[in-house]
Protein backbone atom coordinates (compact mmCIF):
# COMPACT_ATOMS: atom_id res chain seq x y z
CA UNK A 1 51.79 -144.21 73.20
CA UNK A 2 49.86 -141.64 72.01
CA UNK A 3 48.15 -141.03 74.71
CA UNK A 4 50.92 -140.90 76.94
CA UNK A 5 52.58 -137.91 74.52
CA UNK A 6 49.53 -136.02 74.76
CA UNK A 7 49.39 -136.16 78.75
CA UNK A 8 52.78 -135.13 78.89
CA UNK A 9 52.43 -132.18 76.43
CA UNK A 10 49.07 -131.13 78.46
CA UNK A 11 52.11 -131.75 81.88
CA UNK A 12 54.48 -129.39 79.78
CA UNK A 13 51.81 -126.27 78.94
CA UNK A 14 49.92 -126.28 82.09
CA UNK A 15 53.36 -126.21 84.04
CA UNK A 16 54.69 -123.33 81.75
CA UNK A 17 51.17 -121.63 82.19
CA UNK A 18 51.65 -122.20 86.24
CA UNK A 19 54.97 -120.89 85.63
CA UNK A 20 53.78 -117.75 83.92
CA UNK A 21 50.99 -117.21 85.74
CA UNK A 22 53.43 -116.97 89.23
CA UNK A 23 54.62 -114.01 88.20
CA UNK A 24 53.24 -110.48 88.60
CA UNK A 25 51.98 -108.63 85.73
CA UNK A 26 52.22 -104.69 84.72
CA UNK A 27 51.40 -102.36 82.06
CA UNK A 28 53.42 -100.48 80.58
CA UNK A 29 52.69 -96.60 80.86
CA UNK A 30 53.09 -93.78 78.29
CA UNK A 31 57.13 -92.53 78.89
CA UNK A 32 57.59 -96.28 80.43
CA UNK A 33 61.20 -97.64 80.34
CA UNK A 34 62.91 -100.44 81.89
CA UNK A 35 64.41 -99.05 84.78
CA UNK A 36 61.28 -96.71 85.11
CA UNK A 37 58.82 -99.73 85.30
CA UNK A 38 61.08 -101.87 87.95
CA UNK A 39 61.36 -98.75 90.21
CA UNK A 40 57.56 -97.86 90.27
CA UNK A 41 57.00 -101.72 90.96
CA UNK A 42 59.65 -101.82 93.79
CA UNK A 43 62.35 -103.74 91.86
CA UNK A 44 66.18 -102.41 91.42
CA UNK A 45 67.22 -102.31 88.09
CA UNK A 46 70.63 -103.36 88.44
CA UNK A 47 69.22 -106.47 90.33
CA UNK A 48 66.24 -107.51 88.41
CA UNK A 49 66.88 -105.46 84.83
CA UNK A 50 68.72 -108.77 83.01
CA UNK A 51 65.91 -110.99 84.43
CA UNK A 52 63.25 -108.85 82.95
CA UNK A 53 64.73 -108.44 79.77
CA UNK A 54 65.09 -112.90 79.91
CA UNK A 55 61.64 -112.49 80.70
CA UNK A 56 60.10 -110.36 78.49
CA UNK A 57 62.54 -110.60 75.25
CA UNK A 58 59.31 -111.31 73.21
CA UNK A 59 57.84 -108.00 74.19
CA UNK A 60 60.53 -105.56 73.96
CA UNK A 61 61.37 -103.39 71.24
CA UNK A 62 64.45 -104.24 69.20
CA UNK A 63 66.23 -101.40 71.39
CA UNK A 64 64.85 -103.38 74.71
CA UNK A 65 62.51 -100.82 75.07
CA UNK A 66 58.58 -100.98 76.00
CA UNK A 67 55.86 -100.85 74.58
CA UNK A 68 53.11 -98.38 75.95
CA UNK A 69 50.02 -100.37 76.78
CA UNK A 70 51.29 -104.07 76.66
CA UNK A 71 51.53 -106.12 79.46
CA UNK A 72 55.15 -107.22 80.89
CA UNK A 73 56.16 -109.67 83.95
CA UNK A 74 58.02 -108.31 86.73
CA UNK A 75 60.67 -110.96 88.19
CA UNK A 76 59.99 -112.49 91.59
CA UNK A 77 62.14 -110.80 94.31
CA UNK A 78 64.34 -112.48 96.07
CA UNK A 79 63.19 -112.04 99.40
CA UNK A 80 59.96 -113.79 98.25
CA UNK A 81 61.42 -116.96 98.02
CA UNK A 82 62.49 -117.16 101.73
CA UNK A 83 59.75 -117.08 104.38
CA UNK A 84 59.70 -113.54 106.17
CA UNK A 85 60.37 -113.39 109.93
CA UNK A 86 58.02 -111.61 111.54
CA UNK A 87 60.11 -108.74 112.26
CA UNK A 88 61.06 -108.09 108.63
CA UNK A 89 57.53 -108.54 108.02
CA UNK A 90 56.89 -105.86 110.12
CA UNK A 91 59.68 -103.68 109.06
CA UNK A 92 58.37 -104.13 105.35
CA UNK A 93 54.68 -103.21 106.08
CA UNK A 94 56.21 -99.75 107.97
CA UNK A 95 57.98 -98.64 104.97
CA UNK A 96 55.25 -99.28 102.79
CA UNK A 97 52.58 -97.48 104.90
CA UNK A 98 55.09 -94.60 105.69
CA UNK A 99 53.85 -91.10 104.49
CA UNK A 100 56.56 -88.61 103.83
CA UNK A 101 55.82 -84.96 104.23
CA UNK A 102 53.35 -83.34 101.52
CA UNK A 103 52.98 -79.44 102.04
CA UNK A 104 53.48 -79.47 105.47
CA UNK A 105 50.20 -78.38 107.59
CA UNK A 106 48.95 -76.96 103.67
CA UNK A 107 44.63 -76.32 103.96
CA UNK A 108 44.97 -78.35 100.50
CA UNK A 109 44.84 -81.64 101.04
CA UNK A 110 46.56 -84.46 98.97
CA UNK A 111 43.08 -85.60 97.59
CA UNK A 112 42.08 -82.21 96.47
CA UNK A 113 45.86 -81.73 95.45
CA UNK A 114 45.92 -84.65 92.73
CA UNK A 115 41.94 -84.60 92.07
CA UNK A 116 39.54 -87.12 92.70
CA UNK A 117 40.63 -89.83 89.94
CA UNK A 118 44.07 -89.83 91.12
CA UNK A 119 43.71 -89.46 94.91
CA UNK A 120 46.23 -89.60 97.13
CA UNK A 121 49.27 -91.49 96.86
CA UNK A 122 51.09 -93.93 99.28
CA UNK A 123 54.22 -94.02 99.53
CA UNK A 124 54.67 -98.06 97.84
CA UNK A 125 58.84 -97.61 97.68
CA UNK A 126 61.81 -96.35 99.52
CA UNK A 127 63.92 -95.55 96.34
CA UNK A 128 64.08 -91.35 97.44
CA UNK A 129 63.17 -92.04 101.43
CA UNK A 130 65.04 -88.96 102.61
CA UNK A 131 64.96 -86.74 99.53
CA UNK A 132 63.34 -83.22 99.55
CA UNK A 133 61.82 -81.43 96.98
CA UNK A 134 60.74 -78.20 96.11
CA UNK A 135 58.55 -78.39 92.83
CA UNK A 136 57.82 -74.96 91.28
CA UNK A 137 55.43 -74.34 88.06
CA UNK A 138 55.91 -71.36 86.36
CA UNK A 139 53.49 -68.19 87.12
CA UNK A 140 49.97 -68.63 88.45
CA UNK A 141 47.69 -66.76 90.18
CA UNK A 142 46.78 -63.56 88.26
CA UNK A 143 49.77 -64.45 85.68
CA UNK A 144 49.36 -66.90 83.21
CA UNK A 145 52.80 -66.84 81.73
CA UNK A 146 53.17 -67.67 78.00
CA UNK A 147 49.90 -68.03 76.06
CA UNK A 148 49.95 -70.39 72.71
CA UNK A 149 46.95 -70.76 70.13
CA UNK A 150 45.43 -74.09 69.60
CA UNK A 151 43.24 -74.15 67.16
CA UNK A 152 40.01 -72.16 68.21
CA UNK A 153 41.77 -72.68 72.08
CA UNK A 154 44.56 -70.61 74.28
CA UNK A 155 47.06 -72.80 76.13
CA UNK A 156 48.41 -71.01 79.05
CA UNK A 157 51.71 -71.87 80.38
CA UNK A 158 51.01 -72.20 84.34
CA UNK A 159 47.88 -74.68 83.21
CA UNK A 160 50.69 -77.26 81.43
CA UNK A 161 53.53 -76.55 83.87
CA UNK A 162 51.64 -77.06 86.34
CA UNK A 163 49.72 -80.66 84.75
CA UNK A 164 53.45 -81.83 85.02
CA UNK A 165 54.55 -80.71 88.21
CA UNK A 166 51.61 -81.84 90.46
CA UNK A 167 51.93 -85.58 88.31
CA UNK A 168 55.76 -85.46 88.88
CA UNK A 169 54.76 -84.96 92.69
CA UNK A 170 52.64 -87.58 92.86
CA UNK A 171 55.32 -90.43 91.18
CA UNK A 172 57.94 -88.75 93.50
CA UNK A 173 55.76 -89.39 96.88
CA UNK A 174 54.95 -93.01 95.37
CA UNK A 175 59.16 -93.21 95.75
CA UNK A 176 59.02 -91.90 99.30
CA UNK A 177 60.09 -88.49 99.05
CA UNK A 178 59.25 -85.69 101.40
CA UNK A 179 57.27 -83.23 98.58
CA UNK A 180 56.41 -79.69 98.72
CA UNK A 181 54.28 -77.99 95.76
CA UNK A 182 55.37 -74.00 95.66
CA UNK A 183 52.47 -73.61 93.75
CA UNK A 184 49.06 -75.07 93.80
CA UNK A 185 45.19 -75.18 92.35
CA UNK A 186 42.61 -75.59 95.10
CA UNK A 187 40.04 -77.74 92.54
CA UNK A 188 42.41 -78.52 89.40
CA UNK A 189 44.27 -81.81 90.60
CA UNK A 190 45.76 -83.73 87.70
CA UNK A 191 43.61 -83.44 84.05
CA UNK A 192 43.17 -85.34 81.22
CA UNK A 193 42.36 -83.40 79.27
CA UNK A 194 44.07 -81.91 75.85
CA UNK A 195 43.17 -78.46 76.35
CA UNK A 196 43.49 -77.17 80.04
CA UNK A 197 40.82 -73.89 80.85
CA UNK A 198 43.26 -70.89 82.07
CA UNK A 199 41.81 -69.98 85.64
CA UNK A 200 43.72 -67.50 88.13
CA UNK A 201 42.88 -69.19 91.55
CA UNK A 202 46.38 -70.68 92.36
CA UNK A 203 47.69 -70.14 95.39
CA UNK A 204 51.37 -70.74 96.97
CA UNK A 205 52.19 -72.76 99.41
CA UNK A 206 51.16 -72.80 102.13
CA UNK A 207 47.91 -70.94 101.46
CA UNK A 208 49.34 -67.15 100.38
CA UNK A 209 47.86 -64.74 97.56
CA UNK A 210 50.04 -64.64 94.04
CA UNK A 211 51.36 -61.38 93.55
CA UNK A 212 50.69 -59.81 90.12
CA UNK A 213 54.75 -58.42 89.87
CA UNK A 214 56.73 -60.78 88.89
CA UNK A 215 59.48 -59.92 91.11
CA UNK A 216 57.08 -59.80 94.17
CA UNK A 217 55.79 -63.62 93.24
CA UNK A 218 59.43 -65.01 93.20
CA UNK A 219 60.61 -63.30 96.14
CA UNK A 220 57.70 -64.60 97.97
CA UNK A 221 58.12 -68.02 96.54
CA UNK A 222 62.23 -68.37 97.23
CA UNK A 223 61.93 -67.02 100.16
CA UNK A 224 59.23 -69.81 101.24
CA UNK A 225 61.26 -72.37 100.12
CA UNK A 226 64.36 -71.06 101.52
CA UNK A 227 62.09 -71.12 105.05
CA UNK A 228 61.31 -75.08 104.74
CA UNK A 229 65.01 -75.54 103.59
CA UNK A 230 65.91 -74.33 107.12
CA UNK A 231 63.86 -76.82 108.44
CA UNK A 232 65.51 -80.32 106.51
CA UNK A 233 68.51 -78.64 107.68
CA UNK A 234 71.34 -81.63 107.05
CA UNK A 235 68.82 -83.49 104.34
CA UNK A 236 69.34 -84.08 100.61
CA UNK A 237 67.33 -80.90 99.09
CA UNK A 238 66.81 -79.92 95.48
CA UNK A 239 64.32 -77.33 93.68
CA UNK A 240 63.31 -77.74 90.50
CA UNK A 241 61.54 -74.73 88.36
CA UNK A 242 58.96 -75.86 85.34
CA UNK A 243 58.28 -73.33 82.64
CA UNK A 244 57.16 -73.66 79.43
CA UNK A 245 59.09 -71.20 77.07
CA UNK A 246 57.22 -68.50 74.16
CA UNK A 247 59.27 -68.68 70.98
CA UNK A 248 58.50 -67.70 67.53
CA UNK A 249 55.83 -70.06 65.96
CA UNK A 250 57.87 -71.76 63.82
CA UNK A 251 60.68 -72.74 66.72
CA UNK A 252 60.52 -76.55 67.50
CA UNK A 253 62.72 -77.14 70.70
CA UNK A 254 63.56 -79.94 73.37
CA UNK A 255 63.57 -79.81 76.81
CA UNK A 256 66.61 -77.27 78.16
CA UNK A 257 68.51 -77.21 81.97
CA UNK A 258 69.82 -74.48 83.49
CA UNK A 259 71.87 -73.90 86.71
CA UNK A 260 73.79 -71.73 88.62
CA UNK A 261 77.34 -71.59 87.46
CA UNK A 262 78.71 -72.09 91.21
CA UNK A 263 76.44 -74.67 92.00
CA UNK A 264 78.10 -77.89 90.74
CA UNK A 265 75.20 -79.79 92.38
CA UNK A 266 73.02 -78.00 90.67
CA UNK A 267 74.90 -79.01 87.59
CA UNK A 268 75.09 -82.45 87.93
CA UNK A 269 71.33 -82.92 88.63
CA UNK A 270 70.51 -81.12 85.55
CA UNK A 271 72.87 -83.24 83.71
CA UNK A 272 71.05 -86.44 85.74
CA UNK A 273 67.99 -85.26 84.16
CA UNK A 274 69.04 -84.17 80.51
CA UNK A 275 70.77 -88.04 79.90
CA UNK A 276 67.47 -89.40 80.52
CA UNK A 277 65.92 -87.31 78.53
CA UNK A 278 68.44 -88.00 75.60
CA UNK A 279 68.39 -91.91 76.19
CA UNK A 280 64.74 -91.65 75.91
CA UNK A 281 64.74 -89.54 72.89
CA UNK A 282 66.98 -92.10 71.31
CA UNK A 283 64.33 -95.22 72.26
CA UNK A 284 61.24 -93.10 71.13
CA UNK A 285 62.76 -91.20 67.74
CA UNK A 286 65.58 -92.83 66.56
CA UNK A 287 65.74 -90.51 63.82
CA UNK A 288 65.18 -87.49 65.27
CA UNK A 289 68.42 -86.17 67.35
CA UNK A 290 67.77 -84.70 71.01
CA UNK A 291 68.94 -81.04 70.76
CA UNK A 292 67.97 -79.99 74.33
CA UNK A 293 70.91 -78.91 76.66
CA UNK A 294 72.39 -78.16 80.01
CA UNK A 295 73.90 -74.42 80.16
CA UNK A 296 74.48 -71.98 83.02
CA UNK A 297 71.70 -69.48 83.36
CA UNK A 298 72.59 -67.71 86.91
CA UNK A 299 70.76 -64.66 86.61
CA UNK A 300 67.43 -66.60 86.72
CA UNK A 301 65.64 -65.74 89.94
CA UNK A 302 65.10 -69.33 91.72
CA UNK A 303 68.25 -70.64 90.52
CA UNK A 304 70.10 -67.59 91.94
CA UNK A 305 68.12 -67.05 94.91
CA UNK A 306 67.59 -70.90 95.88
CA UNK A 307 69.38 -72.10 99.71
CA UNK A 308 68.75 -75.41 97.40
CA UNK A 309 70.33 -76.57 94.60
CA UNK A 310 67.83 -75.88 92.08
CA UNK A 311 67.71 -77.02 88.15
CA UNK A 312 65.13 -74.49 85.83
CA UNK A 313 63.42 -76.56 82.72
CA UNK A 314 61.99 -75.29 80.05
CA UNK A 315 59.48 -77.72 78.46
CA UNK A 316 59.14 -76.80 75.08
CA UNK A 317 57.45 -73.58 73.20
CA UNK A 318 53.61 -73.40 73.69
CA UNK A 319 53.18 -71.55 70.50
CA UNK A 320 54.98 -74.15 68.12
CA UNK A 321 52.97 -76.91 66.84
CA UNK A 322 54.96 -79.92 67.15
CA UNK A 323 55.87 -78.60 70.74
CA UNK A 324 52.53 -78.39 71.85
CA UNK A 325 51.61 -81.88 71.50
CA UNK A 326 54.39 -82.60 74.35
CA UNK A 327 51.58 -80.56 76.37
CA UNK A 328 48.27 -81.03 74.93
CA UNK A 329 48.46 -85.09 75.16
CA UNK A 330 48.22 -85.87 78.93
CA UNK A 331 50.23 -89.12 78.23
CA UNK A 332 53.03 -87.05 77.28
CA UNK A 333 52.71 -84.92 79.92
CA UNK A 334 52.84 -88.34 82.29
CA UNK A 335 56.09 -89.11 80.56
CA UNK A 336 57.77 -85.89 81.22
CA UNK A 337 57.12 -85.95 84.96
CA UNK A 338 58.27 -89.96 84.60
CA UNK A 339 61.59 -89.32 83.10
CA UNK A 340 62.10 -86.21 85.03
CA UNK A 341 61.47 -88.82 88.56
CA UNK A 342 64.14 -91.18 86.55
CA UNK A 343 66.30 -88.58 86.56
CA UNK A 344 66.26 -87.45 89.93
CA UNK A 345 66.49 -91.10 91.58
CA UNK A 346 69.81 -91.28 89.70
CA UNK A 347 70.79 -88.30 90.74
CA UNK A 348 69.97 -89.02 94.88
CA UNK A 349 71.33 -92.96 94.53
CA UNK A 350 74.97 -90.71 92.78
CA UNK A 351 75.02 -88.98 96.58
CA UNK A 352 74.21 -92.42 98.84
């Protein structure tokens, strides 16, 4: 008898270990939610979200939030459990392999774009197939924007705005997006570092010389843009502006939206963004209230100047302390361009 209970509790574990062992298994990333994980993965939320959350109850926070670093299972789609014909096999392979646009016929090439650890990316999901965006970091070239003091270090805004913007481009092409990157670093790519070195070597798409006047740089830069908008004619188009703001030392602030006050589009994709931003806040610091905002700001260059509906962010002040570890931690800066891609997939699935 006793034998017989032991070979069917051996039956039981090695079935529940099969069971487990069937499904696919992720890490969770820095700035990692739910919805965020599925997406990147290829899974809907709204399809697969309660099944995850069955799945993973043990491993969630007591919000049903995740925790960076720990290991979750994904649930089995369910087009996996039928066999594929071969035409939706073939259908499925195209849409994975599909490369959307990246910077057009840019000398810069997507390796040299992201750097040599990140490579490349292919486009793994269809969740923004037929989005185009217009991603541009604040300054460059002979102007490094704000300048904070870290420690013994300078932190120069284009460096950080810049860290964010080329790693939001790379998650957006991963969803299938057509990308362009208004302004770029020919040997930068995505770092790791804490403390980016301030260079002057950026150039604008699609190969041109910064100007040093400000006015000069943005002109050149809208009117770019406003070139390539002319050429999605009829597609869903948005621009968004990265800055990092200069405040007084002591000035802690969140993430702030602006738009243009005729552009309700504009509006709602900065107010696409900013809940995501909040909902995060409220996983990640409980305690701490999310004081960033949307407001109309229409005498700002891009947003005025855009063909695009265009959203400007400002990331947080480079001289405050508590700011500047949104920057200096490349995590965080991973998370930023993460919820920044949550935000805009619910702002393109809001228009399908």
């Amino acid at each position: 008898m006793r034998i017989a209970t032991l070979f069917l509790l051996c039956c039981l574990l090695s079935a529940q270990a099969f069971a487990q062992a069937a499904y696919r298994r992720v890490k969770a990333r820095n700035g990692d939610g739910v919805e965020t994980l599925l997406l990147r993965h290829g899974l809907s939320p709204g399809r697969y979200g309660a099944a995850f959350r069955q799945l993973n109850k043990k491993n969630l926070t007591r919000r049903n939030g995740l925790i960076t670093g720990r290991t979750y299972l994904l649930p089995r789609p369910v087009a996996a459990r039928k066999a594929p014909t071969r035409a939706r096999t073939a259908r499925t392979a195209t849409a994975a392999t599909a490369a959307p646009e990246v910077l057009g016929k840019n000398p810069i090439s997507k390796a040299v774009l992201f750097g040599p650890r990140y490579g490349a990316p292919a486009a793994r999901y269809g969740t923004l197939r037929g989005a185009v965006y217009y991603l541009s970091s604040g300054h460059g070239g002979p102007d490094p924007g704000a300048i904070g003091k870290y420690g013994s270090f300078q932190l120069a805004e284009d460096e950080y705005a810049y860290d964010v913007t080329v790693r939001l481009a790379r998650v957006l092409l991963e969803h299938g997006a057509t990308v362009y990157v208004m302004v770029q670093d020919p040997n930068d790519g995505i770092r790791d570092a804490n403390v980016l070195p301030m260079d002057y070597d950026e150039v604008q798409h699609p190969n041109k010389r910064i100007p040093l006047s400000q006015v000069q740089r943005l002109r050149q830069r809208i009117a770019e843009v406003n070139r390539l908008h002319g050429r999605h004619k009829g597609a869903y188009q948005r621009l968004l502006a990265l800055h990092v703001d200069s405040r007084s030392e002591g000035q802690n602030i969140d993430v702030f939206f602006y738009h243009h006050a005729n552009s309700p589009t504009g509006e709602r994709l900065a107010r696409s963004i900013h809940q995501v931003f909040t909902t995060r806040y409220k996983r990640a610091q409980p305690n701490r209230p999310y004081s960033g905002n949307v407001s109309e700001r229409s005498n700002l260059y891009e947003v005025r100047n855009s063909h695009a509906p265009a959203v400007f962010m400002e990331l947080g002040n480079i001289r405050n302390q508590k700011d500047q570890r949104r920057f200096v931690v490349p995590d965080n800066r991973q998370a930023l361009a993460n919820w920044i891609c949550e935000g805009l997939i619910a702002d393109y699935r809001s228009k399908k």
